[in-house]
Protein backbone atom coordinates (compact mmCIF):
# COMPACT_ATOMS: atom_id res chain seq x y z
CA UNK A 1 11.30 106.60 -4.09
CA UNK A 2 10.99 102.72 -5.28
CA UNK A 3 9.94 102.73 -8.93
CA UNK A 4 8.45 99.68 -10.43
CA UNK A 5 7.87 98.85 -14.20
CA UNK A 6 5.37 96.44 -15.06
CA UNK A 7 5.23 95.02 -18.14
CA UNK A 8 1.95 94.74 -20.07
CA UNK A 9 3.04 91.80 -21.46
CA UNK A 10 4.46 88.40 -20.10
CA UNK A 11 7.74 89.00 -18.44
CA UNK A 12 9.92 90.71 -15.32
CA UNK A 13 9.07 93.59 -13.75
CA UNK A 14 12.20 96.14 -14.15
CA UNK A 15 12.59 98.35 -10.30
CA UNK A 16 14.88 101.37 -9.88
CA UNK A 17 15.52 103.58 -6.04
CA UNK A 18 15.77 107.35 -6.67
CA UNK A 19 18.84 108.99 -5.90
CA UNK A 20 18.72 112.72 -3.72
CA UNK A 21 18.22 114.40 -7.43
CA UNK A 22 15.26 111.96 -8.16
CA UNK A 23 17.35 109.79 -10.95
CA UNK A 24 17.47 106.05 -11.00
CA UNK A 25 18.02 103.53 -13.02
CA UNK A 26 16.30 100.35 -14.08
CA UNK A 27 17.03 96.43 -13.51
CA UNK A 28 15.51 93.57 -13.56
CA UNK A 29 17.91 92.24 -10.94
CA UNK A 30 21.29 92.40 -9.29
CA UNK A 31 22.86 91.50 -12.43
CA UNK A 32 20.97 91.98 -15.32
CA UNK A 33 20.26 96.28 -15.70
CA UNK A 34 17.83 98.05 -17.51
CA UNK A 35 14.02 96.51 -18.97
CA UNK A 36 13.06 94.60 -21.70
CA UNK A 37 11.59 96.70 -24.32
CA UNK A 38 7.58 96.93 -24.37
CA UNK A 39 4.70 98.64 -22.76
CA UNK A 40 4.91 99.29 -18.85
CA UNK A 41 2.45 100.43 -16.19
CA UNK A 42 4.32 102.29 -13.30
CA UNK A 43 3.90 102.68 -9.85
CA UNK A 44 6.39 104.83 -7.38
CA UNK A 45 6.39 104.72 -4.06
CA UNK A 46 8.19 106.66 -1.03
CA UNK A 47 7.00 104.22 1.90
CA UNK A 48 9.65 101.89 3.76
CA UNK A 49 9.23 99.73 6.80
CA UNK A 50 11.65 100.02 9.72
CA UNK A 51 14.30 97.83 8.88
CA UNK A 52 17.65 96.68 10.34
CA UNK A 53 20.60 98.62 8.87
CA UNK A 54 23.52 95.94 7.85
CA UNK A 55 25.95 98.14 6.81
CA UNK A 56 26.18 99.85 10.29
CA UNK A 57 26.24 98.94 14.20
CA UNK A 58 25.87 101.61 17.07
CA UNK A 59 28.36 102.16 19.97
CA UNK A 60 27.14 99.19 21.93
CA UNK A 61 27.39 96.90 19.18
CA UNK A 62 24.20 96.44 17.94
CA UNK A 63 22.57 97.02 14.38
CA UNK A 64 21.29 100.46 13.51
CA UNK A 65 17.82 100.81 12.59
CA UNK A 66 16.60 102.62 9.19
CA UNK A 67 13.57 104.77 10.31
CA UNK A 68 10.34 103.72 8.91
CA UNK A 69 9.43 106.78 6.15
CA UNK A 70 6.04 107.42 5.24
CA UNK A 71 4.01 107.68 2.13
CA UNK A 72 4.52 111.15 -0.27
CA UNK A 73 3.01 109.72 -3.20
CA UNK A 74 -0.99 110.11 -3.95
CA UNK A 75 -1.87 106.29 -3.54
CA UNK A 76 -3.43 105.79 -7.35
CA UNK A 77 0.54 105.83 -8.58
CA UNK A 78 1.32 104.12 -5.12
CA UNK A 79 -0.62 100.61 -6.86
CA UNK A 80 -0.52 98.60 -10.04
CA UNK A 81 -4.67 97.98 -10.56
CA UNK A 82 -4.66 102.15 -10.02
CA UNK A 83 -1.97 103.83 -11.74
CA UNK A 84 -2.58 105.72 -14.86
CA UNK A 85 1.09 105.96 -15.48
CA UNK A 86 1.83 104.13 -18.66
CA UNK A 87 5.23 104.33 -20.41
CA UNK A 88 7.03 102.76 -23.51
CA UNK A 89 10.47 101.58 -22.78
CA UNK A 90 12.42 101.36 -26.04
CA UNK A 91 15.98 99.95 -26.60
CA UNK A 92 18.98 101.77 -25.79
CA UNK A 93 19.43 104.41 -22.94
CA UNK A 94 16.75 107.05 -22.45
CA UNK A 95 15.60 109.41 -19.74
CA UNK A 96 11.74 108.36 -18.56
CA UNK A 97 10.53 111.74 -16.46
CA UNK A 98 7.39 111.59 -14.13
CA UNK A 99 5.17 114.73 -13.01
CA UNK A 100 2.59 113.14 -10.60
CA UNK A 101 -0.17 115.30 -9.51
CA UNK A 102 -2.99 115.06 -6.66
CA UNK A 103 -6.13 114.68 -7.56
CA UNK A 104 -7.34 115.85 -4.68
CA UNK A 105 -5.23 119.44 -4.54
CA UNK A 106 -4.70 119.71 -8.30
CA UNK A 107 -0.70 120.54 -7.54
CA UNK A 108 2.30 118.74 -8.07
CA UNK A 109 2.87 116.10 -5.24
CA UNK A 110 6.61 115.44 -6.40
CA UNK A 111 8.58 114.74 -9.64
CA UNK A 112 10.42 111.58 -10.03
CA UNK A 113 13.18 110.80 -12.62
């Protein structure tokens, strides 16, 4: 899952990918890891687009394709104007868990970390 940290106040957004145990870690870009300090507003999302692989070519030559992979997460967390998700980030390294849970079903979707 892509998770995004928006900041409540002026500044960069901090984005992490979720590994197969559901960690990630933060940065604000290639080189500079980790978020500022300050209020955030999260959203976490599972969707990709088909998209070329660059790392790989098939037998004939040609780039393999990543498969498109749908949505898992109930869309309010999917969106910044919708997410209730709202987390302090606070110097130094620390471990920011998320339980998301439908709505709809009133059961756990899937837990990020």
């Amino acid at each position: 899952a892509a998770i995004t940290f928006y900041p409540e106040s002026p500044g960069a957004a901090a984005v992490g990918m979720t590994n197969v145990n559901g960690n990630y870690e933060l940065a604000i870009s290639h080189s500079v890891k980790g978020a500022v300090p300050g209020r955030y507003k999260v959203t976490i999302s599972t969707k990709r687009s088909e998209q070329p692989d660059f790392s790989s070519t098939n037998a004939n030559g040609q780039q393999n394709i990543i498969p498109a992979r749908p949505e898992l997460v109930p869309k309010k967390f999917t969106d910044v104007n919708t997410t209730d998700l709202i987390k302090d980030v606070k110097s130094g390294t620390q471990k920011i868990d998320f339980t998301l849970i439908s709505d709809s079903e009133n059961k756990t979707e899937t837990e990020e970390k």
